[in-house]
C-alpha atoms as a PDB file:
ATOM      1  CA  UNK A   1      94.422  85.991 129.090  1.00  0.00           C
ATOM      2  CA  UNK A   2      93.436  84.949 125.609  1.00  0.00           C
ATOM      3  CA  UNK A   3      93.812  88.659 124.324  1.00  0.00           C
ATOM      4  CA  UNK A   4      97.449  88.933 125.880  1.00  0.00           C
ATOM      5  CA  UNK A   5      98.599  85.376 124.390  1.00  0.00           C
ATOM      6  CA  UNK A   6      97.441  86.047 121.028  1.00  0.00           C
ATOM      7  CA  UNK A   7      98.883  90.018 121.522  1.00  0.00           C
ATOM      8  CA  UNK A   8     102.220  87.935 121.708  1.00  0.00           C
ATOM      9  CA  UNK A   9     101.597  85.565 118.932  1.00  0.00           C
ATOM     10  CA  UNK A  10     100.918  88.299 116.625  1.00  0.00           C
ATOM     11  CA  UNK A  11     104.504  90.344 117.901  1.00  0.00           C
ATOM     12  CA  UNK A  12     106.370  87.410 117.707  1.00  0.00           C
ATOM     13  CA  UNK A  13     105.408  86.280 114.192  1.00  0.00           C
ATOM     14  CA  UNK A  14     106.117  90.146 113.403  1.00  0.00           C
ATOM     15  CA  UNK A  15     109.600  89.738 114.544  1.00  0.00           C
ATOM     16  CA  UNK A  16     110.198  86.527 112.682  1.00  0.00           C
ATOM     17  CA  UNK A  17     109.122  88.178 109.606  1.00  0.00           C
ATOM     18  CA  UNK A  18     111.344  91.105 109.475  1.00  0.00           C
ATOM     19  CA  UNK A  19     114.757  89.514 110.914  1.00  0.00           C
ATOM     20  CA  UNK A  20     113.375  87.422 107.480  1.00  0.00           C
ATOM     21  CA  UNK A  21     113.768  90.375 105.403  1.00  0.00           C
ATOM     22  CA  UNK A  22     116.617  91.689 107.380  1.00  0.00           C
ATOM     23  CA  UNK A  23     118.774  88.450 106.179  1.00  0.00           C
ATOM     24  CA  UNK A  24     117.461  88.845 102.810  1.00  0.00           C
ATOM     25  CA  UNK A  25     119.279  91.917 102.472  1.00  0.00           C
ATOM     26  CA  UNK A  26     122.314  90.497 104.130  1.00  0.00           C
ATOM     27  CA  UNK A  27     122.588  87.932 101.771  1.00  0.00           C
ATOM     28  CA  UNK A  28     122.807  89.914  98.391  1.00  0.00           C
ATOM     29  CA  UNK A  29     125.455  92.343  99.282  1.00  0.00           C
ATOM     30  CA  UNK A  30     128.555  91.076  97.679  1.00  0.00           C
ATOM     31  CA  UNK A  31     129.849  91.246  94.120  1.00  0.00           C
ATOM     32  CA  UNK A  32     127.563  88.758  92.099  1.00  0.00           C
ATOM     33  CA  UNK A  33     128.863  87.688  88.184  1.00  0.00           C
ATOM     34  CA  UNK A  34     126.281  87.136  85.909  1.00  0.00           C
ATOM     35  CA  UNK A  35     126.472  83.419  84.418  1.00  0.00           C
ATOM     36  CA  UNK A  36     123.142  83.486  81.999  1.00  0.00           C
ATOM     37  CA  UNK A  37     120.658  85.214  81.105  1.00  0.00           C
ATOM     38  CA  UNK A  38     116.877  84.600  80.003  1.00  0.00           C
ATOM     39  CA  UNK A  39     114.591  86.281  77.521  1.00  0.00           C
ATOM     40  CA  UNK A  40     111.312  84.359  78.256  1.00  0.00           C
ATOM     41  CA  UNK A  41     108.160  84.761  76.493  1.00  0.00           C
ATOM     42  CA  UNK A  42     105.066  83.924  79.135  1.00  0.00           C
ATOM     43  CA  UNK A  43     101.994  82.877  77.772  1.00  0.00           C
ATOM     44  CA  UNK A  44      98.783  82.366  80.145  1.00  0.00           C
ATOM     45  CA  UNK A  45     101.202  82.040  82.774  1.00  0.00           C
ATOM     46  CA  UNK A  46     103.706  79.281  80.778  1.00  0.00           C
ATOM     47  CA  UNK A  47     107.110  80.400  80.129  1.00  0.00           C
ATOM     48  CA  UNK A  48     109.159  79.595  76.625  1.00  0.00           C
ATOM     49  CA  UNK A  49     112.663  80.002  75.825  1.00  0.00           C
ATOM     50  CA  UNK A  50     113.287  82.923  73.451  1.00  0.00           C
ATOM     51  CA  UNK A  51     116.917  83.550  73.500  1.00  0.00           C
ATOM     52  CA  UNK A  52     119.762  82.241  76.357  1.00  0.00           C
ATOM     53  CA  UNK A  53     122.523  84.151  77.011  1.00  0.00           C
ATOM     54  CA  UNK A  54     125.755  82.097  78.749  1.00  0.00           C
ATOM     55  CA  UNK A  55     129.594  82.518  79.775  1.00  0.00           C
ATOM     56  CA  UNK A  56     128.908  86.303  80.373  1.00  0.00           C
ATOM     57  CA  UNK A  57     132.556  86.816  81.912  1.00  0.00           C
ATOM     58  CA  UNK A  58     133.515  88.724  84.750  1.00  0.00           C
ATOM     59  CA  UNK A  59     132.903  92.150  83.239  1.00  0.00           C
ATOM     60  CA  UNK A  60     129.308  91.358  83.895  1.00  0.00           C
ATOM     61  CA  UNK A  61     128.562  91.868  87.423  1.00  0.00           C
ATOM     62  CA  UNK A  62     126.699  93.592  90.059  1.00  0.00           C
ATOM     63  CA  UNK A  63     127.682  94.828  93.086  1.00  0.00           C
ATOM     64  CA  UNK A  64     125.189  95.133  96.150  1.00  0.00           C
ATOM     65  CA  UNK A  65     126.727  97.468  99.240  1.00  0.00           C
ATOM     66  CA  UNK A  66     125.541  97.479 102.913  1.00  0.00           C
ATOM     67  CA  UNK A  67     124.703 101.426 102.515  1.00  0.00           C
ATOM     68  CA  UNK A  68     121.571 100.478 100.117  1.00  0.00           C
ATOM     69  CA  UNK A  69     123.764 101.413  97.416  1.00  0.00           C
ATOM     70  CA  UNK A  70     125.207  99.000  94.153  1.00  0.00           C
ATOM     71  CA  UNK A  71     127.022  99.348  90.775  1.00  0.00           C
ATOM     72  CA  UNK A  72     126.513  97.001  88.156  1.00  0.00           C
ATOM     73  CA  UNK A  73     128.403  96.781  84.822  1.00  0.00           C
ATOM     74  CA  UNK A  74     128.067  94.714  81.886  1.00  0.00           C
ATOM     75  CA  UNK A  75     130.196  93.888  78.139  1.00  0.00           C
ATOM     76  CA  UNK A  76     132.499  96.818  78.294  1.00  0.00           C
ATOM     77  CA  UNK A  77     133.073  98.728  81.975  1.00  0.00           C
ATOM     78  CA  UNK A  78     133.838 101.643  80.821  1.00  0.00           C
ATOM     79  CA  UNK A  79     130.306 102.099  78.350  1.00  0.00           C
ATOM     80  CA  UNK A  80     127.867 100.426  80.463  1.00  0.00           C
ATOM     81  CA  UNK A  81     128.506 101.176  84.165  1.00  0.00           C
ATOM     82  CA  UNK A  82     125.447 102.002  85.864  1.00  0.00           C
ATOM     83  CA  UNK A  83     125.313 103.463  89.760  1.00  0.00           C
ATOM     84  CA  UNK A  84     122.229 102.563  91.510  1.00  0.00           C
ATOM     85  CA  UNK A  85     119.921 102.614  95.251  1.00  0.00           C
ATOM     86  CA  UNK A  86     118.247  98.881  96.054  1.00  0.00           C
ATOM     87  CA  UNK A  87     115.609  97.768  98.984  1.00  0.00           C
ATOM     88  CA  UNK A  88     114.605  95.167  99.628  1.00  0.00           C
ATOM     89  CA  UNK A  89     111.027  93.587 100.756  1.00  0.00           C
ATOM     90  CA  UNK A  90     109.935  89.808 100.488  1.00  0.00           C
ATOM     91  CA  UNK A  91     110.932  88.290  97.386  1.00  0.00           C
ATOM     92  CA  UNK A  92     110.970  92.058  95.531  1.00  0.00           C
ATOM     93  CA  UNK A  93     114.250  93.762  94.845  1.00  0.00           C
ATOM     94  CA  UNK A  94     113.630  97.293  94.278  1.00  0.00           C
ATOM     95  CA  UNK A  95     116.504  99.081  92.330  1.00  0.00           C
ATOM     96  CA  UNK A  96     116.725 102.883  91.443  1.00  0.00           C
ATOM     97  CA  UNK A  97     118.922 103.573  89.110  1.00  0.00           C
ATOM     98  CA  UNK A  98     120.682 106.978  89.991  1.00  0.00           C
ATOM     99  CA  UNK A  99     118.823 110.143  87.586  1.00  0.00           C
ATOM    100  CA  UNK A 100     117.030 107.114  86.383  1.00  0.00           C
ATOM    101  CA  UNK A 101     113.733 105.113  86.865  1.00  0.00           C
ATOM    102  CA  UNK A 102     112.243 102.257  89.047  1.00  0.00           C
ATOM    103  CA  UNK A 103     113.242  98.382  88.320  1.00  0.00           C
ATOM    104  CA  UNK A 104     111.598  95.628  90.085  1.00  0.00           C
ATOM    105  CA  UNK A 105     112.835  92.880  90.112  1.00  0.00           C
ATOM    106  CA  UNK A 106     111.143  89.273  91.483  1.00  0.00           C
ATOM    107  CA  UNK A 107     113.973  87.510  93.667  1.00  0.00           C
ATOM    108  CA  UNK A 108     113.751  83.931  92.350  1.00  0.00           C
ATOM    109  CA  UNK A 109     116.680  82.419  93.877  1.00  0.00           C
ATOM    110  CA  UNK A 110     118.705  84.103  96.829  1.00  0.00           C
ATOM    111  CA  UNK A 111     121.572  81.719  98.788  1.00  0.00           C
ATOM    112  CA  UNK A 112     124.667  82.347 100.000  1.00  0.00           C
ATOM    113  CA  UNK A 113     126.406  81.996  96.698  1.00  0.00           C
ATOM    114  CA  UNK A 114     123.103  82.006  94.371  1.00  0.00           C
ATOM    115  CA  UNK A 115     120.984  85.038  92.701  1.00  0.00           C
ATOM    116  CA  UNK A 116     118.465  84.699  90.189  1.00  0.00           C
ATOM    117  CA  UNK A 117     116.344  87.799  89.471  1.00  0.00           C
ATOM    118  CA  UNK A 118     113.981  88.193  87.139  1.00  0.00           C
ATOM    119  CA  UNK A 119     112.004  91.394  85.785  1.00  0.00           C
ATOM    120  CA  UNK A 120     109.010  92.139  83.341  1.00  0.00           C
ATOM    121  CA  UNK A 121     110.063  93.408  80.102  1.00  0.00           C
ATOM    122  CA  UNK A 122     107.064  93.817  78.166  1.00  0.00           C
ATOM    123  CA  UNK A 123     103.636  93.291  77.511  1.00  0.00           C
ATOM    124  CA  UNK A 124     102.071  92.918  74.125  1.00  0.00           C
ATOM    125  CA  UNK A 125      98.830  94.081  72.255  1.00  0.00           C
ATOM    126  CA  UNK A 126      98.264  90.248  73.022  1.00  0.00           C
ATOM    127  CA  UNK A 127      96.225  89.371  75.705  1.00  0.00           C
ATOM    128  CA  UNK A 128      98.191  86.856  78.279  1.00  0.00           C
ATOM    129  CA  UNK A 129     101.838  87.148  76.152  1.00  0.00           C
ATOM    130  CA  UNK A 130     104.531  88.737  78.400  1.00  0.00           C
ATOM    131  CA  UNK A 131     108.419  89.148  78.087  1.00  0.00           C
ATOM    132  CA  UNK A 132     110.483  88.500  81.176  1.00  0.00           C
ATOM    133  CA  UNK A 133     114.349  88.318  81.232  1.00  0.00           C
ATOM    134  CA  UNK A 134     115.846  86.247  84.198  1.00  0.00           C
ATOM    135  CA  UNK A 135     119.466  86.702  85.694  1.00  0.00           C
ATOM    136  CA  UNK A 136     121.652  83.998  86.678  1.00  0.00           C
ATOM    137  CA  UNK A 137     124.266  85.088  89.283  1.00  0.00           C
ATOM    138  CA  UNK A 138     127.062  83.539  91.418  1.00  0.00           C
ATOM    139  CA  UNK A 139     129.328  84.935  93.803  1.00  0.00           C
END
């Protein structure tokens, strides 16, 4: 009896934690304007400003589609549109850029009307000094 009520337990918290996921992704897809962005500089896990970004207009955007698909442009549309595939799982947004590479990206913020993403830009010859950039969205 123990066996079959713990056999339960263990689908039921299985269920919970995908319909988790699943509203995840229901939650991004929409057009989302980027408001600011971040170029952080971590050190031994501390973050400091570097440079701040705001008032990015509504030629910077991404778009997130129900297919797994998204576009996202930024300054001028016509220069710097890029077409790309997204999953995602937990608080990890996965995007493939279409004849392109791998970003991923560490979902900080996701609500209704709120995004903030951030991703690892670099690392240095430094032990413990890495670059990050964060994205601030809204829809």
């Amino acid at each position: 009896m123990k066996r079959l009520l713990l056999l339960a337990l263990i689908c039921l918290m299985g269920f919970y934690a995908c319909k988790k996921d699943a509203d995840g992704s229901k939650k991004i897809i929409g057009k989302w304007i980027r408001t600011k962005s971040l170029r952080l500089k971590n050190i031994n896990g501390i973050d400091s400003l570097v440079e701040e970004k705001n008032g990015l207009g509504a030629n910077d955007y991404t778009q997130f589609n129900t297919d797994g698909t998204g576009h996202t442009t930024f300054g001028i549309p016509e220069v710097n549109d890029v077409n790309f595939t997204y999953q995602i799982e937990k608080d990890a947004l996965f995007i493939r850029i279409i004849g392109g590479d791998n970003a991923p990206f560490k979902i900080k913020t996701l609500t209704s009307n709120s995004l903030v993403l951030r991703i690892q830009l670099e690392t240095t010859q430094i032990p413990g000094i890495v670059y990050y950039r964060e994205d601030y969205y809204t829809k």
